[in-house]
C-alpha atoms as a PDB file:
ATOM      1  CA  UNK A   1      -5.686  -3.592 -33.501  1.00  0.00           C
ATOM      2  CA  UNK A   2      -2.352  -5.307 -31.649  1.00  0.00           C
ATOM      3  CA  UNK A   3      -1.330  -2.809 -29.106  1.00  0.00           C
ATOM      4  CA  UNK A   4       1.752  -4.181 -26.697  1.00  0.00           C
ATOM      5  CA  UNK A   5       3.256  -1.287 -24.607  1.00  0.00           C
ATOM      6  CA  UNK A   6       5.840  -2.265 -22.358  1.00  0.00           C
ATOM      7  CA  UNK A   7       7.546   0.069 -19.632  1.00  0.00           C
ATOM      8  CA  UNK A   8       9.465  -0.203 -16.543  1.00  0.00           C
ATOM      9  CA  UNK A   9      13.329  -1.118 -17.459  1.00  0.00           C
ATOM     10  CA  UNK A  10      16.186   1.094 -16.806  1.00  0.00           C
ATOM     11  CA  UNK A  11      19.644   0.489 -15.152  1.00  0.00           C
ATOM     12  CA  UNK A  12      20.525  -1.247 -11.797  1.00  0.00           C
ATOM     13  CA  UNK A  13      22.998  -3.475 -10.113  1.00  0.00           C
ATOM     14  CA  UNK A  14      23.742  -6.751  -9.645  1.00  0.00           C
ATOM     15  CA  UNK A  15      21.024  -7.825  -6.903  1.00  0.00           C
ATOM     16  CA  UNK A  16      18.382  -4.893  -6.890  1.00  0.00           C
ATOM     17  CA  UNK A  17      15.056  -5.322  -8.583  1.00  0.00           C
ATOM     18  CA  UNK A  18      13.006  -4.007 -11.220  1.00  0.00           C
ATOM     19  CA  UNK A  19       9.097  -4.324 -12.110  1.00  0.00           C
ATOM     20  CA  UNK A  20       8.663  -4.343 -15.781  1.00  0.00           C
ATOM     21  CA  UNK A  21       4.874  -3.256 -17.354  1.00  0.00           C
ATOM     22  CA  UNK A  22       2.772  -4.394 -20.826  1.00  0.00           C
ATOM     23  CA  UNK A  23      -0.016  -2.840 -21.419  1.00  0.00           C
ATOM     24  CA  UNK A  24      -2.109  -5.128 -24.153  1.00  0.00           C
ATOM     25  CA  UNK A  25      -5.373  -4.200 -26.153  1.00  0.00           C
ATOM     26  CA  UNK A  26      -7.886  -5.906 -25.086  1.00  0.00           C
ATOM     27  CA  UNK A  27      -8.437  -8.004 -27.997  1.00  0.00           C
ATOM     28  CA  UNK A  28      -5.141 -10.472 -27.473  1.00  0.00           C
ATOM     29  CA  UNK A  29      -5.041 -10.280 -23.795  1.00  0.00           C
ATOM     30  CA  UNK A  30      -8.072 -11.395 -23.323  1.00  0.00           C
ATOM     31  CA  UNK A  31      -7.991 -14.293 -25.833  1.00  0.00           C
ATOM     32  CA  UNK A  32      -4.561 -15.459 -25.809  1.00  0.00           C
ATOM     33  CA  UNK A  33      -2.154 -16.569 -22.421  1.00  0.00           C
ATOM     34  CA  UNK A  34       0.702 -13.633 -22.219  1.00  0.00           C
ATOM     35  CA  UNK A  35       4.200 -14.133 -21.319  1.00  0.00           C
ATOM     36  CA  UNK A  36       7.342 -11.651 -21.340  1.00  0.00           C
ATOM     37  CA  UNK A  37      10.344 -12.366 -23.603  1.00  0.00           C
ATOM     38  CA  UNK A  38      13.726 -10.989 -23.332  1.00  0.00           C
ATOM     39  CA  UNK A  39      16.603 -10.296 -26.280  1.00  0.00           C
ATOM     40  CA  UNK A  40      20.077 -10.067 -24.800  1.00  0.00           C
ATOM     41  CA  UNK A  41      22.831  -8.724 -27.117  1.00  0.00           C
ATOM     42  CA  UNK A  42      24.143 -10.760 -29.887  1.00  0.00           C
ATOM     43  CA  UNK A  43      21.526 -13.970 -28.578  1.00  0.00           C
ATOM     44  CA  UNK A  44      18.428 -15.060 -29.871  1.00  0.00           C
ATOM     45  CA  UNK A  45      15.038 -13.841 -28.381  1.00  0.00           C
ATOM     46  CA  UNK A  46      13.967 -15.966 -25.527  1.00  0.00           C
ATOM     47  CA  UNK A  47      10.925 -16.851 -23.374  1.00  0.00           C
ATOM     48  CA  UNK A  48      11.039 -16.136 -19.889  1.00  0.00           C
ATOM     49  CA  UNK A  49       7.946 -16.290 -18.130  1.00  0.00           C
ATOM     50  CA  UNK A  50       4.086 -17.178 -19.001  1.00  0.00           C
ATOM     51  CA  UNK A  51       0.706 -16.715 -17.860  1.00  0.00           C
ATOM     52  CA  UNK A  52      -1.722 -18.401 -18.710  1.00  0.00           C
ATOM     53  CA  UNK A  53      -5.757 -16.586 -19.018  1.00  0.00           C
ATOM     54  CA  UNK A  54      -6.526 -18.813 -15.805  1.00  0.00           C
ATOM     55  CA  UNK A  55      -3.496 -17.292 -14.031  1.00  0.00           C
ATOM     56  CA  UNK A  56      -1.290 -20.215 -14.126  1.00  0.00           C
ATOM     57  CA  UNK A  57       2.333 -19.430 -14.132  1.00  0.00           C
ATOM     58  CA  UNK A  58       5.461 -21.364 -16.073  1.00  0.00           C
ATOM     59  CA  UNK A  59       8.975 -19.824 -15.791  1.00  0.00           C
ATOM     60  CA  UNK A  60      12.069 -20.394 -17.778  1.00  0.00           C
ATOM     61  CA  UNK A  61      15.246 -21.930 -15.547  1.00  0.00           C
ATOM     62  CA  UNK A  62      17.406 -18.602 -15.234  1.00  0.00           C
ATOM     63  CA  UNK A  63      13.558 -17.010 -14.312  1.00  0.00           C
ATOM     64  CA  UNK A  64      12.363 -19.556 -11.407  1.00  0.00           C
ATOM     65  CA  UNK A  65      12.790 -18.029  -8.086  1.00  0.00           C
ATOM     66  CA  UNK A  66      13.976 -15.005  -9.162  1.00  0.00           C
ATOM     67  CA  UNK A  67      11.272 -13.442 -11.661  1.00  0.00           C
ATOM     68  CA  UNK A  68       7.396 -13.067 -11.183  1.00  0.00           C
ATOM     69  CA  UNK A  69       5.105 -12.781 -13.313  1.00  0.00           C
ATOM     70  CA  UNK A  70       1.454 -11.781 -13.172  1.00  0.00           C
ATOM     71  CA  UNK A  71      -1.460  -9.856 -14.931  1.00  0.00           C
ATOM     72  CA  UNK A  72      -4.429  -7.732 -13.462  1.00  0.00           C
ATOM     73  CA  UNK A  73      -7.175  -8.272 -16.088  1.00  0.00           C
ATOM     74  CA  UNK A  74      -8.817  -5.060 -15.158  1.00  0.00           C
ATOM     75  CA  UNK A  75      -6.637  -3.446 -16.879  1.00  0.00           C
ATOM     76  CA  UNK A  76      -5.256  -5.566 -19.271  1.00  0.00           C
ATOM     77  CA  UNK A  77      -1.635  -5.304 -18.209  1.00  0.00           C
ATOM     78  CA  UNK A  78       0.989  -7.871 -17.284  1.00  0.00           C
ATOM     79  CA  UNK A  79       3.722  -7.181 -15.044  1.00  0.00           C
ATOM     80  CA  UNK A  80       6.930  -8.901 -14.503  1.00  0.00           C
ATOM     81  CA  UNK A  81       9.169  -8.552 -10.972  1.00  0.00           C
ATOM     82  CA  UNK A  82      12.284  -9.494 -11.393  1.00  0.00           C
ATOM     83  CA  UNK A  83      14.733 -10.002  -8.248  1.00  0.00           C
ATOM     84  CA  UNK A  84      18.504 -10.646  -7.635  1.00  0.00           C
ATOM     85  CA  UNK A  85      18.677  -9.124 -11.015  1.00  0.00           C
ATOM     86  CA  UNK A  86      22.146 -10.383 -12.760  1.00  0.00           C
ATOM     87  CA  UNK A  87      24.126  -8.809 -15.451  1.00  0.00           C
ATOM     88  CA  UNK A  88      22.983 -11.739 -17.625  1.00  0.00           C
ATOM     89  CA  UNK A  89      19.605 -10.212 -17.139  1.00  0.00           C
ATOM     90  CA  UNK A  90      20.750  -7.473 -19.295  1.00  0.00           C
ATOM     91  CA  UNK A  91      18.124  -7.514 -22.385  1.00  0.00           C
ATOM     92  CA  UNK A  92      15.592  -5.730 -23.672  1.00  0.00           C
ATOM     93  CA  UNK A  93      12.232  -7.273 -22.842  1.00  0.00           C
ATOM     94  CA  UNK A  94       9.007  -7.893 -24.586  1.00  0.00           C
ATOM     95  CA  UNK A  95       5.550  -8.827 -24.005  1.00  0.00           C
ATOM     96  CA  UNK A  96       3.949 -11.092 -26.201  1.00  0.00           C
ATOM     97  CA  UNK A  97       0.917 -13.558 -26.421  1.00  0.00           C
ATOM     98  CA  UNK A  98       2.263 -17.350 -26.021  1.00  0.00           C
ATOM     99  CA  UNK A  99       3.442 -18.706 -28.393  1.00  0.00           C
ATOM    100  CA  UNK A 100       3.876 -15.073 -29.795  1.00  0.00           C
ATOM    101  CA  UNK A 101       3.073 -16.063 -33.609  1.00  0.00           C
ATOM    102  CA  UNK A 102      -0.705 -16.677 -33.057  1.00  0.00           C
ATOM    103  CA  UNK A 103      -0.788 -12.774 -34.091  1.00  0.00           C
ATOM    104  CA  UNK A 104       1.625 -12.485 -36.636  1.00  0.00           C
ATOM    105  CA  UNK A 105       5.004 -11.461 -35.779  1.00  0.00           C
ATOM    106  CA  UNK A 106       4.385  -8.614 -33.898  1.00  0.00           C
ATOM    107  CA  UNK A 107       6.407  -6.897 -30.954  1.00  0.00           C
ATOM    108  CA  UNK A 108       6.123  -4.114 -29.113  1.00  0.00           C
ATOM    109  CA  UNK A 109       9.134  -1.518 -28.436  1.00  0.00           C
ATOM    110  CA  UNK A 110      10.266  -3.324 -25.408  1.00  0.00           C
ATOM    111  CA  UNK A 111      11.979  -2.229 -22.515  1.00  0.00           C
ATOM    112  CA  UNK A 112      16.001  -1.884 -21.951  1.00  0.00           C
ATOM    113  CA  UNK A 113      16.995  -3.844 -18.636  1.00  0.00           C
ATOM    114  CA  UNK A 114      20.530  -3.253 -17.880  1.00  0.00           C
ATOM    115  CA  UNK A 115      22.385  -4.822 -14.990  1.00  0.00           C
ATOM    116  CA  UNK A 116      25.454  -3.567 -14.479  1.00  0.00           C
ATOM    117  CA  UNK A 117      27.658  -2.358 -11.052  1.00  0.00           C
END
């Protein structure tokens, strides 16, 4: 059973900082590398960070030096840290396994980010 739970968005401004949350069954996060996506209004879903199962990171431009992203595998979650956030940031984000088809096409809720002063 797919179970991706994510948690942590709300509203801020322009340069303040949010930690985003996914909670993943066991099953994917375990097997697959996990990375967070985002979906901005009226624009295409969009990958914007990635770990990989041996902890190696890869970030998308608009991510790199701002964003962080990491998993504790105790408890099969994945967090994201984003910093500096701008109002281009606004989006809701996903977690998803990487590339996100190997299980289907399958998304959590996600989580409303909105940067806005």
């Amino acid at each position: 059973q797919v179970q991706l739970v994510e948690s942590g968005g709300g509203l801020v401004q322009p340069g303040e900082s949010l930690r985003l949350s996914c909670v993943a069954s066991g099953n994917i996060f375990n097997s697959y590398d996990m990375g967070w996506y985002r979906r901005a209004p009226g624009k295409q879903r969009e990958l914007v960070a990635v770990i990989m199962r041996r902890g190696f990171t890869n970030y998308s431009d608009f991510a790199r030096g701002r964003f962080t992203i990491s998993r504790d595998n105790a408890k099969n979650t994945v967090y994201l840290q984003m910093n500096s956030l701008k109002p281009e940031d606004t989006a809701v984000y996903y977690c998803n396994v990487v590339p996100y088809y190997s299980i289907g096409n399958y998304w959590g809720q996600g989580t409303q980010v909105t940067v806005s002063s």
